[in-house]
Protein backbone atom coordinates (compact mmCIF):
# COMPACT_ATOMS: atom_id res chain seq x y z
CA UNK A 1 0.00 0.00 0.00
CA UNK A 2 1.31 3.22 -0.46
CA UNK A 3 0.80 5.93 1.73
CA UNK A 4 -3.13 5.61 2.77
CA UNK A 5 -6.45 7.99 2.04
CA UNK A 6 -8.45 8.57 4.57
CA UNK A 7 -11.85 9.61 6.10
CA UNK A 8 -12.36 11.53 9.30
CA UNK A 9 -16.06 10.67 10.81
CA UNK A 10 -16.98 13.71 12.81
CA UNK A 11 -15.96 17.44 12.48
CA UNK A 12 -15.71 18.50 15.94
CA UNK A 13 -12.72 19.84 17.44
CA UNK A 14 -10.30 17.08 17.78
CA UNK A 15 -10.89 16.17 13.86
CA UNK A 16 -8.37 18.98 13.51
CA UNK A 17 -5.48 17.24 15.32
CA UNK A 18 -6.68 14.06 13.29
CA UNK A 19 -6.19 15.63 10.21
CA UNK A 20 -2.55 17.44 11.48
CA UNK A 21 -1.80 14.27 12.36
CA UNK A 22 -1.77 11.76 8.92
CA UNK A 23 -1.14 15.18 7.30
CA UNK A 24 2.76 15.07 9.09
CA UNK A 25 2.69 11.10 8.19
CA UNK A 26 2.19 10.55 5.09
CA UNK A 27 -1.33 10.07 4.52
CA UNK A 28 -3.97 12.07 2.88
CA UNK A 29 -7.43 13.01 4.10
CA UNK A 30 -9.91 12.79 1.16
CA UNK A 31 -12.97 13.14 2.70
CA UNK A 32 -15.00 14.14 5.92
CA UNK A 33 -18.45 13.64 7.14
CA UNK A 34 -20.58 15.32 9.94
CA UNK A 35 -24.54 16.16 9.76
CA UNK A 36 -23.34 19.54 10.66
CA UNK A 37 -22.62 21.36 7.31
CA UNK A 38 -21.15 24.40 8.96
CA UNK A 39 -18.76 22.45 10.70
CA UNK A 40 -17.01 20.07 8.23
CA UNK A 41 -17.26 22.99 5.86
CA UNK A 42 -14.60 24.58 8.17
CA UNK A 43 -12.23 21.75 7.59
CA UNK A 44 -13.15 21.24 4.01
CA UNK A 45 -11.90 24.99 3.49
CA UNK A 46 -8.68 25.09 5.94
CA UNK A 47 -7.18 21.73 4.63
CA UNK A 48 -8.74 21.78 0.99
CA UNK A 49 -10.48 18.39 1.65
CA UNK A 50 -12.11 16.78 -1.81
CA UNK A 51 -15.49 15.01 -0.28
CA UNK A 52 -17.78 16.17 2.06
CA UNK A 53 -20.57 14.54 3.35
CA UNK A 54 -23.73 14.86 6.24
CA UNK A 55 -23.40 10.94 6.78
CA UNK A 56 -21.09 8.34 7.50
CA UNK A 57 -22.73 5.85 5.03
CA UNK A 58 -22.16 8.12 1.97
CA UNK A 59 -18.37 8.86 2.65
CA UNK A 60 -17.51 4.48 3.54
CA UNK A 61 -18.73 4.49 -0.53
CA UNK A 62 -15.36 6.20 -1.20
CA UNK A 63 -13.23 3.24 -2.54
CA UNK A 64 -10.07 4.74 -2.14
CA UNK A 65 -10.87 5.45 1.09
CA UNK A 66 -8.38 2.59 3.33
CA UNK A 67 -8.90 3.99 6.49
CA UNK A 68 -11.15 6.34 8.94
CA UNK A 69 -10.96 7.82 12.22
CA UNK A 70 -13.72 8.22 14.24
CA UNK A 71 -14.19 11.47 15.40
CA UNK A 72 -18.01 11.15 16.46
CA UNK A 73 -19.32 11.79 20.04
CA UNK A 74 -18.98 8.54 22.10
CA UNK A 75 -22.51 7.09 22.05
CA UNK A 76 -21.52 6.92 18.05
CA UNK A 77 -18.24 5.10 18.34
CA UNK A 78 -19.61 1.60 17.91
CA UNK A 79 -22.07 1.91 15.15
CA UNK A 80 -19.61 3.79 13.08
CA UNK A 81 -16.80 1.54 13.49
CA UNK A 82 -18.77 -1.54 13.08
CA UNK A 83 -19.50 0.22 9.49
CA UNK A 84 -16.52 1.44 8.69
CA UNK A 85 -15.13 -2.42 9.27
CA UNK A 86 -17.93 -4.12 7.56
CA UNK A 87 -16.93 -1.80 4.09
CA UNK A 88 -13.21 -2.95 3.92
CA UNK A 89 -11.78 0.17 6.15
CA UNK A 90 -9.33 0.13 9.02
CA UNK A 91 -10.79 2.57 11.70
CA UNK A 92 -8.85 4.18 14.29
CA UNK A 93 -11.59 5.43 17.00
CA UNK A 94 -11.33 8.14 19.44
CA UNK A 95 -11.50 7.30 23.44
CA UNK A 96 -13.35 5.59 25.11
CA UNK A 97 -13.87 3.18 22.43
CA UNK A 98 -17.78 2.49 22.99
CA UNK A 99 -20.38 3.56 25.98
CA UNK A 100 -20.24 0.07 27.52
CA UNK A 101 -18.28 -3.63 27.22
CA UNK A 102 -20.36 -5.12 25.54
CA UNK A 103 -20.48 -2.29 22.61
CA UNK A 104 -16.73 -2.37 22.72
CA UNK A 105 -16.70 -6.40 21.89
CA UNK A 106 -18.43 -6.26 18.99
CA UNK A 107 -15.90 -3.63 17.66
CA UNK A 108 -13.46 -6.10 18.43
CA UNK A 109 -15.31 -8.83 16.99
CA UNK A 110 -16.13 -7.13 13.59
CA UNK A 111 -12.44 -5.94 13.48
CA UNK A 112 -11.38 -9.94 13.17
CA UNK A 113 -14.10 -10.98 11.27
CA UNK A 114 -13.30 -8.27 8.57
CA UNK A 115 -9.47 -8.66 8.70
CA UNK A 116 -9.23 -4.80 9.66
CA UNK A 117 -7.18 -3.19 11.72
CA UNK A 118 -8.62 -1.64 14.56
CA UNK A 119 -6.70 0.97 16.55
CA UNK A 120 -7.68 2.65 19.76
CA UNK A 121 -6.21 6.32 19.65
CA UNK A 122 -4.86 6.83 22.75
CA UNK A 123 -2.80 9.84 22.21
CA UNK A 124 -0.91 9.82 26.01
CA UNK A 125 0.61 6.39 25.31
CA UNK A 126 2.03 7.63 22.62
CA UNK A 127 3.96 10.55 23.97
CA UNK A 128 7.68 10.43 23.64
CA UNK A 129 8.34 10.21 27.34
CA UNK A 130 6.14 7.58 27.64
CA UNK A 131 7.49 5.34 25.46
CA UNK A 132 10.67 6.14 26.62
CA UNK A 133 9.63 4.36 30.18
CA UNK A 134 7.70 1.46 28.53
CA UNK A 135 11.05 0.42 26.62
CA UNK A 136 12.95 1.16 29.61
CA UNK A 137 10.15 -1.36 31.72
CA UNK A 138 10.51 -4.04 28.92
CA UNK A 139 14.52 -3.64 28.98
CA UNK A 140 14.26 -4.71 32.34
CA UNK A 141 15.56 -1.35 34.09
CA UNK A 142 12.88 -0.77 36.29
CA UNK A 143 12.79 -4.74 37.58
CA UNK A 144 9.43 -5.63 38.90
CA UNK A 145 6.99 -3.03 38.53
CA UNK A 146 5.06 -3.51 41.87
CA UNK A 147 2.65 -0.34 42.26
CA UNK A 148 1.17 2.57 39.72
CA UNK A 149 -0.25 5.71 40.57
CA UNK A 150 -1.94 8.65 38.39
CA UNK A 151 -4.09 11.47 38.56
CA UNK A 152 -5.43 13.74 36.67
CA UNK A 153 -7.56 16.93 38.84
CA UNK A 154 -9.25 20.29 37.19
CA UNK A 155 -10.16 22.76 40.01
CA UNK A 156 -13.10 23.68 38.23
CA UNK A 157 -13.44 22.69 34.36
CA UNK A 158 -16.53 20.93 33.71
CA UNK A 159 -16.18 20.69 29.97
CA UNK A 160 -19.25 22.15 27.81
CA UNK A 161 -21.96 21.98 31.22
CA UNK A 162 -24.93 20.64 29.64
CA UNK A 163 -23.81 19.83 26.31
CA UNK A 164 -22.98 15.96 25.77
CA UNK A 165 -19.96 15.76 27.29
CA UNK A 166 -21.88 15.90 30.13
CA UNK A 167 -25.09 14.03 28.93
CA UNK A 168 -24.47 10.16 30.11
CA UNK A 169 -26.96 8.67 27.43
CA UNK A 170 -24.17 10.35 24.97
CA UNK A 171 -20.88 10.53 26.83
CA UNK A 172 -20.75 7.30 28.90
CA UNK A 173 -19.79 9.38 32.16
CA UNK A 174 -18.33 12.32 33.21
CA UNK A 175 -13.99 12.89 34.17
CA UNK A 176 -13.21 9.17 34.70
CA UNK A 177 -14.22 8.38 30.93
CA UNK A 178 -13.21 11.91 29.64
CA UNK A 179 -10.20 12.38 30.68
CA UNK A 180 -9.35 9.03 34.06
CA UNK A 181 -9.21 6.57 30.60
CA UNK A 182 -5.84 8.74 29.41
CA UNK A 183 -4.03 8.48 32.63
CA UNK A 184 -5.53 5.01 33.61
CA UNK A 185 -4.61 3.28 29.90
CA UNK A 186 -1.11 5.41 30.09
CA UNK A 187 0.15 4.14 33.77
CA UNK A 188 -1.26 0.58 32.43
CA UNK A 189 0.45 0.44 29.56
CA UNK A 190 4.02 1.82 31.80
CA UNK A 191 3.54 -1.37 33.57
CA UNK A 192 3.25 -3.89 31.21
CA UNK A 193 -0.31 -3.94 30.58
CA UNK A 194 -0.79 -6.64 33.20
CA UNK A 195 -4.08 -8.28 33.39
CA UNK A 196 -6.91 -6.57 35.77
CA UNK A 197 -8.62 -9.25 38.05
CA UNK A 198 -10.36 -6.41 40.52
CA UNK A 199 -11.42 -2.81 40.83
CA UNK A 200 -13.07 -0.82 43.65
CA UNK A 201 -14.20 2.51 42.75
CA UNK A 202 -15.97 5.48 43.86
CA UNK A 203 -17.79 8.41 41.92
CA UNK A 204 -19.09 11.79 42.81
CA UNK A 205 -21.54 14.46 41.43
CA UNK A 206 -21.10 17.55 43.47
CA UNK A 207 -20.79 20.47 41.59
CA UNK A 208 -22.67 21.76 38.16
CA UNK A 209 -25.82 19.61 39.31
CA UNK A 210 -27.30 23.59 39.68
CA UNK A 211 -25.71 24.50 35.70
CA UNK A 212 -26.16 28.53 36.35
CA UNK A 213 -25.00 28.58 39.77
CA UNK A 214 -21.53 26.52 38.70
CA UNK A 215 -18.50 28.97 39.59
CA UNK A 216 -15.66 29.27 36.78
CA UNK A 217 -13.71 31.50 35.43
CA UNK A 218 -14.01 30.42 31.69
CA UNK A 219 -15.91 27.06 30.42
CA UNK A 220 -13.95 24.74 29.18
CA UNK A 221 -15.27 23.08 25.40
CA UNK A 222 -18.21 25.73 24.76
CA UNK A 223 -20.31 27.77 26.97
CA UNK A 224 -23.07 26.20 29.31
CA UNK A 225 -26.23 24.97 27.95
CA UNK A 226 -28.99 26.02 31.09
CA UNK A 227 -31.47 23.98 29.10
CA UNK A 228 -29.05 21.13 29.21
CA UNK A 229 -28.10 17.58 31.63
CA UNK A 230 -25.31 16.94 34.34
CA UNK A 231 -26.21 13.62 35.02
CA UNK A 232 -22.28 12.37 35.13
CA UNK A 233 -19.53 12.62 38.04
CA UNK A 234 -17.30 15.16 38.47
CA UNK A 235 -14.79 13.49 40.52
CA UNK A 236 -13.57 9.39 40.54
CA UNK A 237 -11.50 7.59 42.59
CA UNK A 238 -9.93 4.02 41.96
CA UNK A 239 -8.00 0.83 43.33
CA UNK A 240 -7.27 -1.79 41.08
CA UNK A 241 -5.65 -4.83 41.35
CA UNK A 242 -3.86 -7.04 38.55
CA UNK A 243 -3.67 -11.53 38.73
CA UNK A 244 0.50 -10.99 39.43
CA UNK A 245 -0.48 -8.57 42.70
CA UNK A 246 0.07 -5.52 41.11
CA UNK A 247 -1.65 -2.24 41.73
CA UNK A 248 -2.69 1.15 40.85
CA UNK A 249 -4.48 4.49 42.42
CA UNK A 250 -6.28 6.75 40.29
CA UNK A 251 -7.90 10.05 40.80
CA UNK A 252 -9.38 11.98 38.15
CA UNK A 253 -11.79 15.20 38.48
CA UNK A 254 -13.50 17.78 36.70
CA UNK A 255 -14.37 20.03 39.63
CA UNK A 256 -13.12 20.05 43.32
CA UNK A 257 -12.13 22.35 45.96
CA UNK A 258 -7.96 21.30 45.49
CA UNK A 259 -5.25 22.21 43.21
CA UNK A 260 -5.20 21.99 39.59
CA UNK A 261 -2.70 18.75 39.21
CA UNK A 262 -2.06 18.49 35.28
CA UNK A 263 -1.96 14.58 34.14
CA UNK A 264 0.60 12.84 35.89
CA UNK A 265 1.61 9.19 36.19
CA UNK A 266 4.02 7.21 38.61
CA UNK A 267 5.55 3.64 38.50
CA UNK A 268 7.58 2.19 41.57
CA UNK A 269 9.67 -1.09 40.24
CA UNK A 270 12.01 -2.44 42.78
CA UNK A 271 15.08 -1.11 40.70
CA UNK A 272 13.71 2.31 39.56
CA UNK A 273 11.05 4.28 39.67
CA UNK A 274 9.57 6.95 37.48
CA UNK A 275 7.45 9.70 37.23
CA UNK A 276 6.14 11.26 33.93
CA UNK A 277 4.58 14.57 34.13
CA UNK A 278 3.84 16.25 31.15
CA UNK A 279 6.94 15.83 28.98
CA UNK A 280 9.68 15.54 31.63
CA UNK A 281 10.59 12.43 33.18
CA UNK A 282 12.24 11.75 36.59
CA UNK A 283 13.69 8.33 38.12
CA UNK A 284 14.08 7.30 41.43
CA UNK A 285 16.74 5.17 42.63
CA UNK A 286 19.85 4.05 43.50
CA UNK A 287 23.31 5.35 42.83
CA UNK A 288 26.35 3.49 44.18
CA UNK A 289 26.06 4.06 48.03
CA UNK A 290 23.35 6.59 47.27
CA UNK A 291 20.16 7.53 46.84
CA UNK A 292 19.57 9.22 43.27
CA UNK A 293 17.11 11.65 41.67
CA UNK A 294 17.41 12.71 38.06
CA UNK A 295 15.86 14.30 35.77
CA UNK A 296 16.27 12.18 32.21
CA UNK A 297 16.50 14.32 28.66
CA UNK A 298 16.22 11.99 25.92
CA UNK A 299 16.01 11.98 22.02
CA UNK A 300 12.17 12.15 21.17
CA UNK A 301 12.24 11.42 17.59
CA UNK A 302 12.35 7.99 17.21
CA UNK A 303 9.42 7.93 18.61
CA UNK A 304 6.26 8.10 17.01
CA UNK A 305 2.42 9.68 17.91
CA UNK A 306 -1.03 7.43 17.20
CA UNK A 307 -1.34 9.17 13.79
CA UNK A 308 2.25 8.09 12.93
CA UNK A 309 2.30 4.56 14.47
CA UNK A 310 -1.41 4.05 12.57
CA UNK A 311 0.03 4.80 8.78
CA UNK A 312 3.18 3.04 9.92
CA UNK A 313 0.50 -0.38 10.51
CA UNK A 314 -1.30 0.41 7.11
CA UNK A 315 1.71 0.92 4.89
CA UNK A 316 4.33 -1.14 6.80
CA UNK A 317 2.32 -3.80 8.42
CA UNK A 318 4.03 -3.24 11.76
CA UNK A 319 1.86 -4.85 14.66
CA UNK A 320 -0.36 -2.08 16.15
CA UNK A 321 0.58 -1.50 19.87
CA UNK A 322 -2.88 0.04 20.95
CA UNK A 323 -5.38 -2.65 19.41
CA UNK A 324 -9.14 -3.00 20.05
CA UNK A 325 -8.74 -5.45 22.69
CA UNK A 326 -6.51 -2.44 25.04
CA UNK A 327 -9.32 -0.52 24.55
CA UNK A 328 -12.02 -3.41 25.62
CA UNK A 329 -9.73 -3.80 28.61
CA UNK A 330 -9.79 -0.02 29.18
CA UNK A 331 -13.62 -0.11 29.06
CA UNK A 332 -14.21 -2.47 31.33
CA UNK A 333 -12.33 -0.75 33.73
CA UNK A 334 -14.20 2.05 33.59
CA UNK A 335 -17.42 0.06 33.39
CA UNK A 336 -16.10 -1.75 36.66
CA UNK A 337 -15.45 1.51 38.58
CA UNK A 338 -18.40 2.94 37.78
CA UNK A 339 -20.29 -0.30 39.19
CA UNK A 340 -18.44 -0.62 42.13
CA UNK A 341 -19.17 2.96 42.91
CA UNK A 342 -23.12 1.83 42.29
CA UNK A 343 -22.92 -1.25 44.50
CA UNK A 344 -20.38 0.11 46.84
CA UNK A 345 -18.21 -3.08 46.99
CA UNK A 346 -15.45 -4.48 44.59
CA UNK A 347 -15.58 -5.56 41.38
CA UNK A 348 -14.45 -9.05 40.07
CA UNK A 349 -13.31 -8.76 36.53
């Protein structure tokens, strides 16, 4: 194949790093769809775009179409990438992968009964830095990776209030499947992607319930919809344990009275430990007769993001290191934390 044509399903805002993104590998982007002219008429005119359509169905009759990403809102994920499979495409879909497991395993299904690939696009494992650590991890330098923590906390920025990131029926839930599932699949995939057995979780709704009386200075994604739902958390809180006694924390919020804490995730191995926050990474260990602290620079560019990685399956036929099954693990994590915050017990996966 050489380099691949593709579709983008959904104009929103993060079609725009989609586009950026097979633009700087290689690929092309023929065509877009989105029922909303006005929208995908912005991308048709900033990046000259040949097709446009209002519906997925008319841009999978594209033949030279060989792959899409889906760009949809979540409760769309599923049917779309069950269609774009079923017409010869490989899809890469947008976090979280489907609303619930059980969406998710047909999308995993359909992707081996079609021979496609299927990618999930989570763009925080594919950061440079951590990369870096997972090749460090499988090189052996951090030993056995015992314990993972992350976090991820806005002080207040509840994104779009009453649009559908914070509609359940369309987003699935509120910070823990917005923005937990980066940290959570990230930190997982620093350890070796190790196999979850438990989880015990705990959600919370506190503020934006009252959507004119929630204090911000700006709103992040759009301005607040009064006619609109909160019917999602705003705060999550996690303890999961993996079948070779591993375990990791996670806390993830929206809204709470604390500090801002950008995305940040920590491993503890009994040789080294890391922590990668943001684009700097820091070990913790042993030097000599000493204990060490240091602050690692590295070369980034061998290193490539989702959009780089996904050509690099199509035209190369690499193996693809974020498949659909990492993202059917992913969502029934989040399905399990959600549940164990319901039934207030844990969660046997």
């Amino acid at each position: 194949m050489k380099f691949p044509k593709i579709g983008i399903v959904g104009a929103g805002a993060i079609s725009k790093d989609h586009i950026d993104g097979y633009t700087k590998a290689g690929a092309t982007v023929i065509a877009i769809c989105d029922p909303l002219k006005a929208a995908r008429d912005i991308r048709v005119k900033d990046y000259n775009i040949t097709h446009s359509f209002d519906s997925i169905d008319e841009l999978l009759k594209i033949k030279e179409i060989d792959a899409v990403s889906i760009c949809s809102p979540n409760s769309l994920h599923a049917e779309h990438t069950v269609k774009a499979l079923q017409a010869g495409k490989h899809v890469m879909t947008e976090k979280p992968m489907a609303l619930n497991v059980e969406q998710a395993e047909k999308m995993v299904k359909a992707a081996k009964k079609y021979g496609k690939i299927l990618m999930c696009g989570h763009n925080q494992r594919f950061t440079p830095v951590n990369q870096k650590v997972d090749e460090m991890r499988a090189n052996g330098e951090f030993g056995h990776v015992y314990h993972a923590k992350c976090a991820w906390i806005r002080k207040r920025g509840i994104p779009g209030l009453g649009g559908w990131f914070t509609t359940k029926a369309l987003s699935g839930g509120g910070p823990l499947i917005d923005i937990g599932i980066h940290v959570i699949d990230r930190t997982w995939h620093m350890m070796g992607k190790p196999r979850p057995v438990s989880v015990s979780g705990a959600t919370y709704s506190v503020f934006g319930k009252n959507i004119n009386k929630y204090v911000c200075k700006d709103m992040w994604a759009g301005p607040r919809n009064p006619k609109g739902k909160m019917d999602v958390e705003d705060f999550a809180s996690a303890f999961i344990r993996f079948e070779d006694g591993q375990t990791m924390t996670a806390e993830v919020s929206w809204a709470a009275n604390r500090s801002d804490e950008d995305s940040w995730s920590l491993i503890m191995g009994e040789k080294l430990g890391a922590l990668v926050k943001g684009n700097s990474l820091t070990l913790y260990g042993e030097r000599g007769n000493s204990i060490s602290t240091d602050q690692i620079d590295f070369d980034p560019s061998p290193y490539k993001n989702r959009h780089g990685h996904f050509v690099d399956c199509l035209v190369n036929k690499v193996k693809c290191t974020c498949p659909g099954e990492d993202g059917l693990t992913m969502q029934k994590l989040l399905n399990a934390i959600y549940k164990s915050s319901e039934k207030k017990m844990e969660i046997k996966l």
